[in-house]
N, C-alpha and C. Protein backbone atom coordinates (compact mmCIF):
# COMPACT_ATOMS: atom_id res chain seq x y z
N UNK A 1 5.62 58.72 -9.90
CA UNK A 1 4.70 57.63 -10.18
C UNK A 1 3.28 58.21 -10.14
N UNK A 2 2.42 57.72 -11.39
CA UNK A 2 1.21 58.68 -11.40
C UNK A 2 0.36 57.72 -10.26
N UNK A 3 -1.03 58.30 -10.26
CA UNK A 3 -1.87 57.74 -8.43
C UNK A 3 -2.54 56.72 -9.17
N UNK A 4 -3.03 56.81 -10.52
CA UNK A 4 -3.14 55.61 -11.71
C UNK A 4 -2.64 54.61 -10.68
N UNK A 5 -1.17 54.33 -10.97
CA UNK A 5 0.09 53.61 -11.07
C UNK A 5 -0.35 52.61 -9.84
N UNK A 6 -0.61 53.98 -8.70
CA UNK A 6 -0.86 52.70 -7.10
C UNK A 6 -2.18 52.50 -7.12
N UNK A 7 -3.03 53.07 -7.50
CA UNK A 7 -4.33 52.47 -7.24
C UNK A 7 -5.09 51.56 -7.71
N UNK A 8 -4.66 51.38 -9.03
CA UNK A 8 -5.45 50.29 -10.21
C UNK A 8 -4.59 48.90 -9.60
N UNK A 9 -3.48 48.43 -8.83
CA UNK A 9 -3.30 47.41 -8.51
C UNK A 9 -4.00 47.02 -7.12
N UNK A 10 -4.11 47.91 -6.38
CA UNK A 10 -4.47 47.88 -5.24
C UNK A 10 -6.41 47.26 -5.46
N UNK A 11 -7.14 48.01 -6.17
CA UNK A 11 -8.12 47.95 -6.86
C UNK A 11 -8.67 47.12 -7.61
N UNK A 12 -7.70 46.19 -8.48
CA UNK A 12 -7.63 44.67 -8.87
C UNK A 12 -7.94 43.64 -8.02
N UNK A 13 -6.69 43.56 -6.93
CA UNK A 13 -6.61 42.88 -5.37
C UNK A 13 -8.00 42.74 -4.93
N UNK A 14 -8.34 44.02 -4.00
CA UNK A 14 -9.21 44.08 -3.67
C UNK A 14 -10.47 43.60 -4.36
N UNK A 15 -10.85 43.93 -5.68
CA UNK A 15 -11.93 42.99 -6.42
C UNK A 15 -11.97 41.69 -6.12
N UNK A 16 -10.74 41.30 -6.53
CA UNK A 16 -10.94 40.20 -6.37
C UNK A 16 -10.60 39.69 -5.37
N UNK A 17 -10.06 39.58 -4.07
CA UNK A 17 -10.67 39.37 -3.02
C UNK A 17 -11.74 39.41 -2.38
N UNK A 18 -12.88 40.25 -2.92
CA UNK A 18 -14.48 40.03 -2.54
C UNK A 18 -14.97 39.11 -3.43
N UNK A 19 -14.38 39.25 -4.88
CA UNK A 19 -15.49 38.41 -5.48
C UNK A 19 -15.01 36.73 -4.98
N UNK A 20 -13.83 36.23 -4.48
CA UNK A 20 -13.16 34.64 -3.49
C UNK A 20 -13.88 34.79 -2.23
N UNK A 21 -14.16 35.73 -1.77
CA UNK A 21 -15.22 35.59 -0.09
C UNK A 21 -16.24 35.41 -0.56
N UNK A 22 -16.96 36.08 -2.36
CA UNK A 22 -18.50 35.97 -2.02
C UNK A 22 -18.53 34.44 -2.74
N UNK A 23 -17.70 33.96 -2.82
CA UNK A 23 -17.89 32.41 -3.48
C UNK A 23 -17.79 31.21 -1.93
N UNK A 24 -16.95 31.65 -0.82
CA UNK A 24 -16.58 31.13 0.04
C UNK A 24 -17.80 30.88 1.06
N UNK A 25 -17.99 29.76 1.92
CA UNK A 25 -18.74 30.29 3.03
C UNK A 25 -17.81 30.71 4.38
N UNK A 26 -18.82 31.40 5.29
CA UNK A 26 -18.09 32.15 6.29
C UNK A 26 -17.90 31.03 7.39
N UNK A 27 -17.35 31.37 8.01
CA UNK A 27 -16.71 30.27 9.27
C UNK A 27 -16.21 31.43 10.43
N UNK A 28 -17.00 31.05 11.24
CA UNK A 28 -17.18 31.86 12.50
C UNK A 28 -16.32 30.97 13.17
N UNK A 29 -15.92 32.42 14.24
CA UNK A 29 -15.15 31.55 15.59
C UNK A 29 -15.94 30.78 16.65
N UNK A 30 -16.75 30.78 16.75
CA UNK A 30 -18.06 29.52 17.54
C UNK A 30 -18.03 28.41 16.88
N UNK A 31 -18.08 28.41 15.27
CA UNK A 31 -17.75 27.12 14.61
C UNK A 31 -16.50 26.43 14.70
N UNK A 32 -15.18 27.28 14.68
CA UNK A 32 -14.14 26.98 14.83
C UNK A 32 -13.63 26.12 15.66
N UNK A 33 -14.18 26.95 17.00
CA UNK A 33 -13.75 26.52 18.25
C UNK A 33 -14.46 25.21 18.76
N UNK A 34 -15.95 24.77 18.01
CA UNK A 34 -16.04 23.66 18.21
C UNK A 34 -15.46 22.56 17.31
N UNK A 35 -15.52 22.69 15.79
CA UNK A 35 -14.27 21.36 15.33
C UNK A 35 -12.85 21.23 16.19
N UNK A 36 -11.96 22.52 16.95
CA UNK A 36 -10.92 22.05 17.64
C UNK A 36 -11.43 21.22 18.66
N UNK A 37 -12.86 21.73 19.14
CA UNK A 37 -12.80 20.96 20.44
C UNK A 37 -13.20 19.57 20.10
N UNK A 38 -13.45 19.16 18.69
CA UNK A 38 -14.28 18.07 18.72
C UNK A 38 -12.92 17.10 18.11
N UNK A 39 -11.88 17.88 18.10
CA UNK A 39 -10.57 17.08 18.06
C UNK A 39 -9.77 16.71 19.12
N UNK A 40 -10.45 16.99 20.19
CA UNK A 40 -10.05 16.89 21.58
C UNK A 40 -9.40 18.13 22.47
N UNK A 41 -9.60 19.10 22.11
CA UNK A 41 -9.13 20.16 22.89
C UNK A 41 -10.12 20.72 23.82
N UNK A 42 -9.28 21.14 25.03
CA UNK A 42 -10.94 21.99 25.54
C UNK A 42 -10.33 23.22 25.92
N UNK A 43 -11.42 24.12 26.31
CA UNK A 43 -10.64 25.38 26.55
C UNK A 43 -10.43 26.27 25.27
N UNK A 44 -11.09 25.95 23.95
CA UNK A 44 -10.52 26.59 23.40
C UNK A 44 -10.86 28.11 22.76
N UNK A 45 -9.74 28.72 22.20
CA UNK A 45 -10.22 29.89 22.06
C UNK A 45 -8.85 30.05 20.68
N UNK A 46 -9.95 30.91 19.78
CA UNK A 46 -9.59 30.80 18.14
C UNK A 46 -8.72 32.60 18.11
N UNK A 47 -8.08 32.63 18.02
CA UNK A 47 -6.96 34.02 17.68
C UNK A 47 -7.19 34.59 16.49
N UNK A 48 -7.67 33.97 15.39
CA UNK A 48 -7.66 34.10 13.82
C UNK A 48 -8.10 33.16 12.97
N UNK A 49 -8.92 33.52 12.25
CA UNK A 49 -9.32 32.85 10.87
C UNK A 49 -8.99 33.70 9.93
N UNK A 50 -8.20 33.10 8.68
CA UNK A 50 -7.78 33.89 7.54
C UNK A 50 -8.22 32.70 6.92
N UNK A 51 -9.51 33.08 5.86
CA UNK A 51 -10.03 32.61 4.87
C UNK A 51 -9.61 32.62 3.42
N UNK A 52 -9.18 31.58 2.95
CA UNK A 52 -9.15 31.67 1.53
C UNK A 52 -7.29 30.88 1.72
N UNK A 53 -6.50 31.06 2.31
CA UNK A 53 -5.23 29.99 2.76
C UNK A 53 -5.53 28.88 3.60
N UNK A 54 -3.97 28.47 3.16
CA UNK A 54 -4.22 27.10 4.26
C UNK A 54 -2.72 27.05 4.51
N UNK A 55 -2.58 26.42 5.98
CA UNK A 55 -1.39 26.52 6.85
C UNK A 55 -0.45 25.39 6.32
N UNK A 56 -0.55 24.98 5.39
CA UNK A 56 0.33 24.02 4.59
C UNK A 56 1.20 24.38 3.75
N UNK A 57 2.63 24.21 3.87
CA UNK A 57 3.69 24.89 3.01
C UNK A 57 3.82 24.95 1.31
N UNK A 58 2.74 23.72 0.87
CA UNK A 58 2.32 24.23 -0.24
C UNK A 58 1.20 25.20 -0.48
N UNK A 59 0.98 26.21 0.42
CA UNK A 59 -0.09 27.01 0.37
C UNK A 59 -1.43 26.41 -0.88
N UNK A 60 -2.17 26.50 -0.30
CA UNK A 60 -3.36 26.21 -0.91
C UNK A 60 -4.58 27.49 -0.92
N UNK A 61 -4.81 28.42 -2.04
CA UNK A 61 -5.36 29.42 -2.27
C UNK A 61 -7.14 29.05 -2.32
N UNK A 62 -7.93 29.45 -1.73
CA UNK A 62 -9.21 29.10 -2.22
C UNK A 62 -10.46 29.41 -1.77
N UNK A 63 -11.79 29.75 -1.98
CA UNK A 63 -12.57 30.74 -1.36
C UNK A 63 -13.12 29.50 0.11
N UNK A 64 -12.65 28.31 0.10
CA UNK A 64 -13.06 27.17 0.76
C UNK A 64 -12.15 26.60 1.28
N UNK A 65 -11.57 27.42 1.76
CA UNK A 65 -10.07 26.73 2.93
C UNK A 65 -10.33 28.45 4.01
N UNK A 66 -9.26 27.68 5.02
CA UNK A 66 -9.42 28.56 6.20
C UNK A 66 -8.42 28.19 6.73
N UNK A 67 -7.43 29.01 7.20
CA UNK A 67 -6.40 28.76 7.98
C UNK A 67 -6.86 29.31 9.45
N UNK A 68 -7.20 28.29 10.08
CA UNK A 68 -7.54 28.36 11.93
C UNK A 68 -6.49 28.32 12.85
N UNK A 69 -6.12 29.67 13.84
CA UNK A 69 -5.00 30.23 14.76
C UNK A 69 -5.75 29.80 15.72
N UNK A 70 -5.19 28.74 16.56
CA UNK A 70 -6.36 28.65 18.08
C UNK A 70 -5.10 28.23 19.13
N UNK A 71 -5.74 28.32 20.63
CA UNK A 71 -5.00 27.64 21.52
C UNK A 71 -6.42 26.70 21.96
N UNK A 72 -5.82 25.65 22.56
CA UNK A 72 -6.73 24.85 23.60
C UNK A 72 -5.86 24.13 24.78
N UNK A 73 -6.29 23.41 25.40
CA UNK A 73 -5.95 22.13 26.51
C UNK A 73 -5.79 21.29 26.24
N UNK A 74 -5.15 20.01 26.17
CA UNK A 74 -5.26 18.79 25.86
C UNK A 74 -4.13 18.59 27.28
N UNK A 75 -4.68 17.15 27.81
CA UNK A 75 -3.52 16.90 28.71
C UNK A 75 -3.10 18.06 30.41
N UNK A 76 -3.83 18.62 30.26
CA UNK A 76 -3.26 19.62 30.84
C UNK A 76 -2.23 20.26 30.44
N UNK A 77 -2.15 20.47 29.35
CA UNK A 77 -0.96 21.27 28.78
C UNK A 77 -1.66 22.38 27.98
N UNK A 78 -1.28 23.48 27.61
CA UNK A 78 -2.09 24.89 26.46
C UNK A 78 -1.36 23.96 25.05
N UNK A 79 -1.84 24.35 24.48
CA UNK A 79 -1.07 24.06 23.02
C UNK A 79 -1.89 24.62 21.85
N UNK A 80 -0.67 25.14 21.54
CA UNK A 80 -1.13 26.49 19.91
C UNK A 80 -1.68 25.09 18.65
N UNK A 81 -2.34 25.52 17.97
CA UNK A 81 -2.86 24.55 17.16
C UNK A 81 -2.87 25.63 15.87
N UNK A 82 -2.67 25.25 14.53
CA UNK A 82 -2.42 26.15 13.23
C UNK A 82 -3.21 24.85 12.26
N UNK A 83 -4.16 24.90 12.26
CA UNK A 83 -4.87 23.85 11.16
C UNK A 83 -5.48 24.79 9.54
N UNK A 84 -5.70 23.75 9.21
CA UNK A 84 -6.42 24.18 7.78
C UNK A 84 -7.78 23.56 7.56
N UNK A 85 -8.77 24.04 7.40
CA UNK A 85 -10.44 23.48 7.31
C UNK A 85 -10.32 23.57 5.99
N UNK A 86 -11.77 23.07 5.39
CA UNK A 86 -12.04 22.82 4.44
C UNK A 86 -13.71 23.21 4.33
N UNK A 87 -14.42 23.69 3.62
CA UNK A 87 -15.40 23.62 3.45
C UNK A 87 -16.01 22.70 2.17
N UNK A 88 -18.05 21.76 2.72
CA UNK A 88 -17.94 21.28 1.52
C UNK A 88 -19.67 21.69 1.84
N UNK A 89 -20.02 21.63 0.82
CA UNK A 89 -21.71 21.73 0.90
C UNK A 89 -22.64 21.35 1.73
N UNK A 90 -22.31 19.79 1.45
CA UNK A 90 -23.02 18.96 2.35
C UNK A 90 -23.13 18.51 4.59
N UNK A 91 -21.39 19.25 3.90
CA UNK A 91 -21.04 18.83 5.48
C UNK A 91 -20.60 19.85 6.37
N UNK A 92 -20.15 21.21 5.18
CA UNK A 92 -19.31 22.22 5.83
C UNK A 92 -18.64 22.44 6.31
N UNK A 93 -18.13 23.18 7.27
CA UNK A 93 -16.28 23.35 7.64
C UNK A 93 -16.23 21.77 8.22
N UNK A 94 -14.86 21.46 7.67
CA UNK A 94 -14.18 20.31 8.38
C UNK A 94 -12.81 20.28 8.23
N UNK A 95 -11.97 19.63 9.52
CA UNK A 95 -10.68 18.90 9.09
C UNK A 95 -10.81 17.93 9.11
N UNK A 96 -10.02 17.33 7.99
CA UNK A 96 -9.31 15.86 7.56
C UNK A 96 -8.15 15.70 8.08
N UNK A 97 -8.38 14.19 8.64
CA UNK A 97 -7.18 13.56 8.68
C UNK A 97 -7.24 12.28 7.51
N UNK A 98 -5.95 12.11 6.32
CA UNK A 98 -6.39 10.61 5.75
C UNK A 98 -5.09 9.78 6.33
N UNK A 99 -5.78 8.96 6.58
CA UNK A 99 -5.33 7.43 6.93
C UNK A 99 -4.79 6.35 5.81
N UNK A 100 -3.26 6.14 5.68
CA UNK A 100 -2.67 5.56 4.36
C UNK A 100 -1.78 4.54 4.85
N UNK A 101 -2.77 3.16 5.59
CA UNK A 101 -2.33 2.36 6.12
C UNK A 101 -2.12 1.19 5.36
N UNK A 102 -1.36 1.29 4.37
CA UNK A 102 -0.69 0.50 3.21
C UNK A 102 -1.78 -0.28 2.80
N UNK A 103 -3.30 -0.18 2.53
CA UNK A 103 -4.36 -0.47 2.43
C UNK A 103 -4.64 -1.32 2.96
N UNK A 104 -4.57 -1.50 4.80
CA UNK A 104 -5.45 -2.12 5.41
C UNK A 104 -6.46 -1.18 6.00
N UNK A 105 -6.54 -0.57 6.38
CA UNK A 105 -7.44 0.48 7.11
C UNK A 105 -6.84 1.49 6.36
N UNK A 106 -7.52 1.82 5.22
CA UNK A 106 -7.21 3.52 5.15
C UNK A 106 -8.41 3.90 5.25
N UNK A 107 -8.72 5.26 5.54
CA UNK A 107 -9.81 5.71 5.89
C UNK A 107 -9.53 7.17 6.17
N UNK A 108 -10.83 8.17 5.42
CA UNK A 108 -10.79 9.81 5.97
C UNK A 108 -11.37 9.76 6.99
N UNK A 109 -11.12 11.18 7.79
CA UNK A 109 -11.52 10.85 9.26
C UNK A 109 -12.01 12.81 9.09
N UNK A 110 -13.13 12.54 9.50
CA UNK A 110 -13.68 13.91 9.82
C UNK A 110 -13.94 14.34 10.56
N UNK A 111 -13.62 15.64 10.66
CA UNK A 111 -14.13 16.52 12.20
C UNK A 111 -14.85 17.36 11.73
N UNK A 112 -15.91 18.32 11.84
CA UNK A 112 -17.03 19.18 12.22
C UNK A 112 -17.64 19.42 13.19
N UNK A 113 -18.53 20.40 13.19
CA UNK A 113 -18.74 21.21 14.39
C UNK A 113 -19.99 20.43 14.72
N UNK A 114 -19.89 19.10 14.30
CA UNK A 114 -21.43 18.52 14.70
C UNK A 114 -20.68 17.05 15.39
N UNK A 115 -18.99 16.90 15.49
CA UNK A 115 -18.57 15.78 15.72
C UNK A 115 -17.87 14.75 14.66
N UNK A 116 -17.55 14.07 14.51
CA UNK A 116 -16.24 12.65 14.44
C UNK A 116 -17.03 11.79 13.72
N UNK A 117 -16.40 11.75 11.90
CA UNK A 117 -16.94 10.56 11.42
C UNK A 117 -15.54 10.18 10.46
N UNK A 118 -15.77 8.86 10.15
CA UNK A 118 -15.45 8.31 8.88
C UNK A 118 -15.91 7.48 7.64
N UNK A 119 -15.44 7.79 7.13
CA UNK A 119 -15.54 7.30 5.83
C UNK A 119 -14.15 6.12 4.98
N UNK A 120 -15.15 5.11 5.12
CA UNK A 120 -13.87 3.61 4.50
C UNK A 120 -14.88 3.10 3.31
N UNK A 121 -13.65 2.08 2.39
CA UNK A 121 -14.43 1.71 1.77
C UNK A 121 -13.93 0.41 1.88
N UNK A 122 -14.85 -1.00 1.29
CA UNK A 122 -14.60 -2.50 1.43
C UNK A 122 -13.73 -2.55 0.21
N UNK A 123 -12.30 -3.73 0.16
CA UNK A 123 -11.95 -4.35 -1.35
C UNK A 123 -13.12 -4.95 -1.81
C-alpha cells in the first residue's frame, strides 16, 4: 500500500475536523460544570467534552453540539450524567428539556451557565 494510500485519508479527516471546530464555539469545563450544576447537581466535575456529537443514539454530528461526560451529587447519591448541549448565539451552551404535555403546558426548558428559563407560548 503506497504512504499516498494512508495519508490523504487521514489528511481529509483531519481538515475537516478543524474546519467543524473553527465553525463551533468552545465550551469549557467551568462552563460545563455549571449548566450540570444548574440542573441540580452539586459537586460536579466534567471527565470529557467531545465536541461536534451528541450522546443520543441517533447521533447528531455538528460543530454546535457537545457531548458532556460528568459526575455530580444529587440526593446524596454520585451519579454519572452523559448529556448533549447545544450551542446558540444568543444564549450559548445549553440543555433542553421539551415538554409535550398533550398541549396543555408544553414548554422548552433551558439550562445555561447563567441558570433556568422557559419558553411557552399562549393558544
Amino acid at each position: 500500500m503506497s504512504v499516498m494510500r494512508l495519508f490523504v485519508p487521514m489528511f481529509v479527516f483531519l481538515a475537516l475536523s478543524a474546519a467543524c471546530q473553527a465553525n463551533g464555539a468552545d465550551l469549557s469545563k467551568t462552563e460545563a460544570a455549571k449548566i450540570v450544576a444548574n440542573l441540580g447537581d452539586e459537586n460536579v466535575k466534567i471527565g470529557a467534552i467531545v465536541l461536534g456529537i451528541s450522546d443520543r443514539t441517533d447521533t447528531i454530528s455538528s460543530p454546535n453540539v457537545a457531548r458532556v461526560l460528568a459526575v455530580g451529587v444529587r440526593g446524596g447519591h454520585v451519579h454519572i450524567r452523559d448529556y448533549t448541549f447545544f450551542y446558540d448565539k444568543d444564549i450559548g451552551w445549553f440543555y433542553v428539556e421539551i415538554v409535550d404535555d398533550s398541549g396543555v403546558d408544553n414548554k422548552l426548558r433551558f439550562w445555561t451557565a447563567n441558570g433556568y428559563s422557559e419558553v411557552t407560548a399562549k393558544p
